[in-house]
N, C-alpha and C. Protein backbone atom coordinates (compact mmCIF):
# COMPACT_ATOMS: atom_id res chain seq x y z
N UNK A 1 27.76 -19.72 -13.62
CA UNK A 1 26.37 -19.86 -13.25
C UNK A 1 25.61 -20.48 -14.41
N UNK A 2 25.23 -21.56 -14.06
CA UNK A 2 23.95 -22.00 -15.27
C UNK A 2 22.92 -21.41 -14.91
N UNK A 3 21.95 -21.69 -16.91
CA UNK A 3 20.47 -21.17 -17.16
C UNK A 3 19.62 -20.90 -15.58
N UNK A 4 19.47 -22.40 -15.29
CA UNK A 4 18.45 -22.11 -14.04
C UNK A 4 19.15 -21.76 -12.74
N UNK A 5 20.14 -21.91 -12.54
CA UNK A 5 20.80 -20.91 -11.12
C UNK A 5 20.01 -19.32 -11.56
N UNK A 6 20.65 -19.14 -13.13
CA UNK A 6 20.37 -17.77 -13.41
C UNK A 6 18.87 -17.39 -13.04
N UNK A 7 17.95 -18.11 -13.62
CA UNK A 7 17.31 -18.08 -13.61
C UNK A 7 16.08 -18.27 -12.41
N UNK A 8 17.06 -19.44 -11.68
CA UNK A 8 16.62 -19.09 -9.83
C UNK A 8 16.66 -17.85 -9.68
N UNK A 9 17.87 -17.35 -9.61
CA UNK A 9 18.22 -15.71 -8.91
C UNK A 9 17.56 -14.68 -9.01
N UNK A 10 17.22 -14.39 -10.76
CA UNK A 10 16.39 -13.23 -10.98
C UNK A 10 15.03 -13.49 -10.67
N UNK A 11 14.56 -14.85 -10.43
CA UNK A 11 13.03 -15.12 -9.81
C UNK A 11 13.21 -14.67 -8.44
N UNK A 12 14.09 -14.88 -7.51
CA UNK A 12 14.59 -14.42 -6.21
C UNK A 12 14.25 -12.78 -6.45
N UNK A 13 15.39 -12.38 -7.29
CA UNK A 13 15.77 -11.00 -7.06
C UNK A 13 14.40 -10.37 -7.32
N UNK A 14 13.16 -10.96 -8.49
CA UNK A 14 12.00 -9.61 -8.51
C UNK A 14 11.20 -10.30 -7.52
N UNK A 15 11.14 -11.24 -7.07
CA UNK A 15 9.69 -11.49 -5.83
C UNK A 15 10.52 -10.71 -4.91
N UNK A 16 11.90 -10.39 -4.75
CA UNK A 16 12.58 -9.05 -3.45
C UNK A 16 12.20 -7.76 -3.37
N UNK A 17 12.35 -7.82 -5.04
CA UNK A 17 12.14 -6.31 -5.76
C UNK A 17 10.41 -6.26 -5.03
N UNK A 18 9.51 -6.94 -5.56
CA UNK A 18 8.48 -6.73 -5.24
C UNK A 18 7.81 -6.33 -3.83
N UNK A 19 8.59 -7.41 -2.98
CA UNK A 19 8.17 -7.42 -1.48
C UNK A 19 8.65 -5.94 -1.08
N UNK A 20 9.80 -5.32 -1.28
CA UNK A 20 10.39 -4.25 -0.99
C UNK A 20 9.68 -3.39 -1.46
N UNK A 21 8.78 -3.37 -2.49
CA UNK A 21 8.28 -1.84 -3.03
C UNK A 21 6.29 -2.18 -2.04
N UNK A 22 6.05 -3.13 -2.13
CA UNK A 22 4.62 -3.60 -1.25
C UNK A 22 5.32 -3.19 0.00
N UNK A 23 6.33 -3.08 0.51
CA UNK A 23 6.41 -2.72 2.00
C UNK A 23 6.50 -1.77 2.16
N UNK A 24 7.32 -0.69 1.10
CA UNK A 24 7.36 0.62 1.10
C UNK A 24 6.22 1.15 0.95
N UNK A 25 5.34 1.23 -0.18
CA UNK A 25 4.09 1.76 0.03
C UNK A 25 2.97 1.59 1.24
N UNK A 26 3.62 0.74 2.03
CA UNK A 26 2.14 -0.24 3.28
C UNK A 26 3.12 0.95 3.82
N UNK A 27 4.09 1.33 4.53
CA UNK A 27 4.82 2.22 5.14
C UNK A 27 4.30 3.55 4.88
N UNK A 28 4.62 4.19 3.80
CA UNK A 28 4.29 5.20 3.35
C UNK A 28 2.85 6.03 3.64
N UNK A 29 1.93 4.57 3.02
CA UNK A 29 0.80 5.13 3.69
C UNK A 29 0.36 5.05 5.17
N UNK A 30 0.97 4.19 6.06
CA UNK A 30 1.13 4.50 7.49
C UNK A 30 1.87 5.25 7.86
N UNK A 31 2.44 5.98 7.42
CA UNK A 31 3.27 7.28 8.03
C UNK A 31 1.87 8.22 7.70
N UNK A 32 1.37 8.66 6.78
CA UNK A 32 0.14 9.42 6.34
C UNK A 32 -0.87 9.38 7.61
N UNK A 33 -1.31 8.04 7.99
CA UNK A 33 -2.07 7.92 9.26
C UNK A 33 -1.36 8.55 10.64
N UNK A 34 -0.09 8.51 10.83
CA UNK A 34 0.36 8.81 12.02
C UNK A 34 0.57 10.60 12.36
N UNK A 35 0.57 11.21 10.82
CA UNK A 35 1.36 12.76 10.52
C UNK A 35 0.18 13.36 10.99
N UNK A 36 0.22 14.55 11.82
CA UNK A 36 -1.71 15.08 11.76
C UNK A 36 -1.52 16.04 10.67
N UNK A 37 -0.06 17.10 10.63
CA UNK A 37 -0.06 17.92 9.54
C UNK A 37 0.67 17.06 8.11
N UNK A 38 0.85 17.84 6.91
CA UNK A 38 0.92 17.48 5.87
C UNK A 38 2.79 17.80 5.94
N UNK A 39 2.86 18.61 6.62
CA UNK A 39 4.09 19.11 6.44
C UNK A 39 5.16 18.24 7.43
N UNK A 40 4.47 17.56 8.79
CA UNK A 40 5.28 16.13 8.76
C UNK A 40 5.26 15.36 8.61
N UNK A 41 4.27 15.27 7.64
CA UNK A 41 3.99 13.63 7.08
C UNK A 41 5.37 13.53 5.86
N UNK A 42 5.51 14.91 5.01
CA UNK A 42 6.63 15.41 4.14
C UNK A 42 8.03 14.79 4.76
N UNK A 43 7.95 15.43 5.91
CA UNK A 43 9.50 15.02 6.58
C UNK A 43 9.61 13.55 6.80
N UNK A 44 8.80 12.95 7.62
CA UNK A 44 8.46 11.54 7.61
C UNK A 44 8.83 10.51 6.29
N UNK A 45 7.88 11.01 5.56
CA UNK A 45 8.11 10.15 4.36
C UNK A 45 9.73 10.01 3.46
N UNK A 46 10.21 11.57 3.50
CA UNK A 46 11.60 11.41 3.48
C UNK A 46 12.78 10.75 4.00
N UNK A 47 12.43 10.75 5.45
CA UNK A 47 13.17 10.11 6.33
C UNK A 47 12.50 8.55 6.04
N UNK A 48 12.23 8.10 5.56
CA UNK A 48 11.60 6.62 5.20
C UNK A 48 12.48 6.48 4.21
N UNK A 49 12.42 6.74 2.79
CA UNK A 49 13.00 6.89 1.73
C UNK A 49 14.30 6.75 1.89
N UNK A 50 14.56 7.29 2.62
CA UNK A 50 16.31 7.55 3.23
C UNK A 50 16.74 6.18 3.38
N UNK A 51 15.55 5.69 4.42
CA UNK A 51 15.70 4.58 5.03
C UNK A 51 16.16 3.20 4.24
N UNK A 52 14.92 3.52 2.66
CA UNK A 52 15.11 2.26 1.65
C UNK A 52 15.94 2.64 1.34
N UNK A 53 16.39 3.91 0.80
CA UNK A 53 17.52 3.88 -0.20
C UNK A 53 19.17 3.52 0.21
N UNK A 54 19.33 3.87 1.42
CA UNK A 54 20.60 3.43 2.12
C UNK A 54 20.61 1.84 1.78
N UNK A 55 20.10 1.28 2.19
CA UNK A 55 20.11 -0.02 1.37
C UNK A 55 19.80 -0.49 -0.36
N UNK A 56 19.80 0.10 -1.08
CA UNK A 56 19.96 -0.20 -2.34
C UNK A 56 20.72 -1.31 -2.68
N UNK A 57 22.40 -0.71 -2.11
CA UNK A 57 22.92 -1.43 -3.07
C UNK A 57 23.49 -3.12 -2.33
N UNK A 58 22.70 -3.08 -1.64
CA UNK A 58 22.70 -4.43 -0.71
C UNK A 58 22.42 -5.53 -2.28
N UNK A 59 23.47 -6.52 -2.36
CA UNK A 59 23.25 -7.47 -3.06
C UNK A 59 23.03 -9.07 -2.94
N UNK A 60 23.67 -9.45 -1.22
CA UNK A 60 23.63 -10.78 -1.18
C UNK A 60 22.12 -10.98 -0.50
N UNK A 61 21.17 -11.82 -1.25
CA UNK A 61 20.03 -12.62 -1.31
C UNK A 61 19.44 -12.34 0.10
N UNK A 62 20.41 -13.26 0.83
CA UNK A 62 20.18 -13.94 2.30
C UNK A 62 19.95 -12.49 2.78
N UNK A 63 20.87 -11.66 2.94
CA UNK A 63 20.97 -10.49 3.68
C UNK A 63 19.56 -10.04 3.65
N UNK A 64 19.33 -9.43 2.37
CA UNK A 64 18.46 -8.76 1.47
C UNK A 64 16.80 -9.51 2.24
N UNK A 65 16.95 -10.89 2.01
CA UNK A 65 15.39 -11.20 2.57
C UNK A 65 15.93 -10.94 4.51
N UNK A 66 16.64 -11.09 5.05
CA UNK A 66 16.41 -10.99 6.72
C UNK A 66 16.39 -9.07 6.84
N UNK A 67 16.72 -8.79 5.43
CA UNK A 67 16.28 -6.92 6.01
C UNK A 67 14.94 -6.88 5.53
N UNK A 68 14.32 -7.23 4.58
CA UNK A 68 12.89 -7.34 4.17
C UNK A 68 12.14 -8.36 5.47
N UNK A 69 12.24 -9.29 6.31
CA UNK A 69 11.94 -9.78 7.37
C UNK A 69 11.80 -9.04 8.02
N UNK A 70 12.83 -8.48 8.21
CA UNK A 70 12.97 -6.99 9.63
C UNK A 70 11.94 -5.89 9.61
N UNK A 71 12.03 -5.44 8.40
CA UNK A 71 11.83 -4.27 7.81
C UNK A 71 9.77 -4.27 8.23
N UNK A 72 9.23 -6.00 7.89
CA UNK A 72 8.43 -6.47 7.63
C UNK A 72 7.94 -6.52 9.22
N UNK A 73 8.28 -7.27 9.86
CA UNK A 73 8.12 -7.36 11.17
C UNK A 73 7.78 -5.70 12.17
N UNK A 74 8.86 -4.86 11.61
CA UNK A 74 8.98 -3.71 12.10
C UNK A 74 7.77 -2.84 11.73
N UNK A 75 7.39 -3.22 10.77
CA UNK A 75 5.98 -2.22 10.40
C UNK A 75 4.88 -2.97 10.88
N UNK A 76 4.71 -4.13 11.22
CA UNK A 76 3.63 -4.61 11.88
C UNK A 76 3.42 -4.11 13.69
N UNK A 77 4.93 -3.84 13.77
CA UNK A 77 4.97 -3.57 15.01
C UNK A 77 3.94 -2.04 15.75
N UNK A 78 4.53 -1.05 14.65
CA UNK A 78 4.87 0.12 14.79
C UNK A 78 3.19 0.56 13.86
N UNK A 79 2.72 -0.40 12.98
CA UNK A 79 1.36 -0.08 12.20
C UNK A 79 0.37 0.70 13.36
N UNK A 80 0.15 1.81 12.88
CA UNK A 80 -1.50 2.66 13.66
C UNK A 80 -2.78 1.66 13.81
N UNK A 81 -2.75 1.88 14.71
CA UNK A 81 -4.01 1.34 15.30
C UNK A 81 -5.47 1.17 14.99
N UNK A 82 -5.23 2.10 14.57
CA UNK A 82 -6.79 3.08 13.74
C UNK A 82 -6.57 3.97 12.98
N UNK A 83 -6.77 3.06 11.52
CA UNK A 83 -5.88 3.98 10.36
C UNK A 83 -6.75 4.57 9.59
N UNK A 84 -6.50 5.25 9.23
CA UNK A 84 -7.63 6.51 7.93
C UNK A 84 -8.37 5.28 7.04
N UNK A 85 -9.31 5.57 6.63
CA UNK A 85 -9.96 4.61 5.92
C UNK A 85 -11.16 5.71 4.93
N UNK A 86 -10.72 5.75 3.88
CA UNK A 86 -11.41 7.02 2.64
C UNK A 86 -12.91 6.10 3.01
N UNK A 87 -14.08 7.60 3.52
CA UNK A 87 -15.20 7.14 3.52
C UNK A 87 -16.01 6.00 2.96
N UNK A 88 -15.82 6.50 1.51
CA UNK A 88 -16.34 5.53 0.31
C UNK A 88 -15.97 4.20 0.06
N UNK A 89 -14.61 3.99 0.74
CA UNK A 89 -14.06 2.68 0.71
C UNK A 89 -14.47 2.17 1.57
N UNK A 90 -14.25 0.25 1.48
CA UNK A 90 -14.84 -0.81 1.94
C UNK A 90 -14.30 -0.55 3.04
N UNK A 91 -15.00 -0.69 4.44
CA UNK A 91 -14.57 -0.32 5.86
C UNK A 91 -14.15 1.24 6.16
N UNK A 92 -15.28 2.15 5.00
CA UNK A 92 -15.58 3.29 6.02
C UNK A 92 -16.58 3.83 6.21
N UNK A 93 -17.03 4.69 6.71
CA UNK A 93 -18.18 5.30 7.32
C UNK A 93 -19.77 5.77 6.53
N UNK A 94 -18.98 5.57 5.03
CA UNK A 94 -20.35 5.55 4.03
C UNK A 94 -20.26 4.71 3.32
N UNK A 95 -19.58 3.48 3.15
CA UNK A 95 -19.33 2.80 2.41
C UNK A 95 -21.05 1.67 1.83
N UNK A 96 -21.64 1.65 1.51
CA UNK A 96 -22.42 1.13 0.90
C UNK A 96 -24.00 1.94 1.63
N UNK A 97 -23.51 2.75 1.88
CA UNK A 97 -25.18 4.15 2.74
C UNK A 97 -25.96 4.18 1.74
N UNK A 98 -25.58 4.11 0.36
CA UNK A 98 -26.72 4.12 -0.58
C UNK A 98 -26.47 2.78 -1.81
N UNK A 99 -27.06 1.40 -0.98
CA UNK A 99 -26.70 0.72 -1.87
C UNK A 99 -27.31 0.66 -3.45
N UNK A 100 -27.07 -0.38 -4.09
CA UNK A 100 -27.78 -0.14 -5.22
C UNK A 100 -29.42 -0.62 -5.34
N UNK A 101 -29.98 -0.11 -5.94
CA UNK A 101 -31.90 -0.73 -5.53
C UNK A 101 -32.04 -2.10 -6.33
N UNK A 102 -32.40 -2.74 -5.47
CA UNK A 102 -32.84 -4.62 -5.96
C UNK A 102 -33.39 -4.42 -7.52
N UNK A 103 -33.41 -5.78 -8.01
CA UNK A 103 -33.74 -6.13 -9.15
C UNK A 103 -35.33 -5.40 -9.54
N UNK A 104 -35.45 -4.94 -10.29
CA UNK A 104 -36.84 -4.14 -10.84
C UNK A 104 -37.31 -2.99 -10.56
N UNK A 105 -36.49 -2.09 -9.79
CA UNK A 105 -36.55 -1.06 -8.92
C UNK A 105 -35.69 -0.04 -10.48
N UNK A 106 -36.39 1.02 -10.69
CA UNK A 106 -36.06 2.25 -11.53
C UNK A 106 -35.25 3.03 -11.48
N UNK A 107 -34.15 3.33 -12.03
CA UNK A 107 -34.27 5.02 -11.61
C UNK A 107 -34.45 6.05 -12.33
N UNK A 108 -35.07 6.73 -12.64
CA UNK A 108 -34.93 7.86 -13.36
C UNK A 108 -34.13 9.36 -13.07
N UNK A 109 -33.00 9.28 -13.72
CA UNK A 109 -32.00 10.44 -13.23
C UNK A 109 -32.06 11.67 -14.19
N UNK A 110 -33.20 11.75 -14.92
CA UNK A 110 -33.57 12.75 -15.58
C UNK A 110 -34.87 13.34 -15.15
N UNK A 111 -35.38 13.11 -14.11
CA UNK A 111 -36.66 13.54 -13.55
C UNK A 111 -37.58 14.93 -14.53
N UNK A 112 -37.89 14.80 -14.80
CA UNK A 112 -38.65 16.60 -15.21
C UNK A 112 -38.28 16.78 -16.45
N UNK A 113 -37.40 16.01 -17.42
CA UNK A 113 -36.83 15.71 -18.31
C UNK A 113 -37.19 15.24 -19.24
N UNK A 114 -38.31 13.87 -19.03
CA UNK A 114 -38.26 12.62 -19.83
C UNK A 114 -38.34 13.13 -21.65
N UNK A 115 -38.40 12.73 -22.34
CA UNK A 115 -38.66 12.35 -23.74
C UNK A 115 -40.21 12.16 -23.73
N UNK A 116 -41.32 12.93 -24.60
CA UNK A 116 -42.67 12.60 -24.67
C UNK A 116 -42.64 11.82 -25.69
């Protein structure tokens, strides 16, 4: 193998590495949306894990991206509909309720406080 074969490969192998751990977590936290208790979201998430790790030691390239395809496809499929979204974050239910006050607008968060 020459420099840049080599050097193809391991550019291959971490944009794999990468896609595989971005899919696991997009998973992970859609299993969280689907669990109502905590205690099968536990089992769930295990049985996921299971799922990546049985494939570990998968080494040929080709293979490796049509199970990351799959894998990829399959969670779009199976993604919740209407997924948890933390209030405070962008696209939830309080997310900017108290924006910040326009240019010249005060605040004083020491009320009753001040310095004479």
């Amino acid at each position: 193998m020459s420099f840049s074969s080599t050097a193809g490969y391991l550019a291959r192998r971490a944009a794999q590495k990468e896609r595989v751990r971005i899919l696991y977590r997009r998973a992970l936290k859609d299993t969280l949306n689907w669990a109502v208790h905590r205690h099968l979201f536990y089992r769930d998430a295990s049985d996921l894990r299971e799922r990546f790790d049985a494939n570990k030691h998968v080494e040929d390239l080709d293979r490796i991206d049509r199970m990351i395809a799959d894998g990829e496809a399959s969670y779009n499929k199976w993604r919740h509909p209407d997924p948890y979204i933390v209030p405070w974050a962008p696209g939830g239910s309080k997310f900017t309720r108290n924006p910040t006050p326009p240019p010249g607008i005060e605040i004083i968060y020491n009320y009753g406080r001040e310095d004479h």
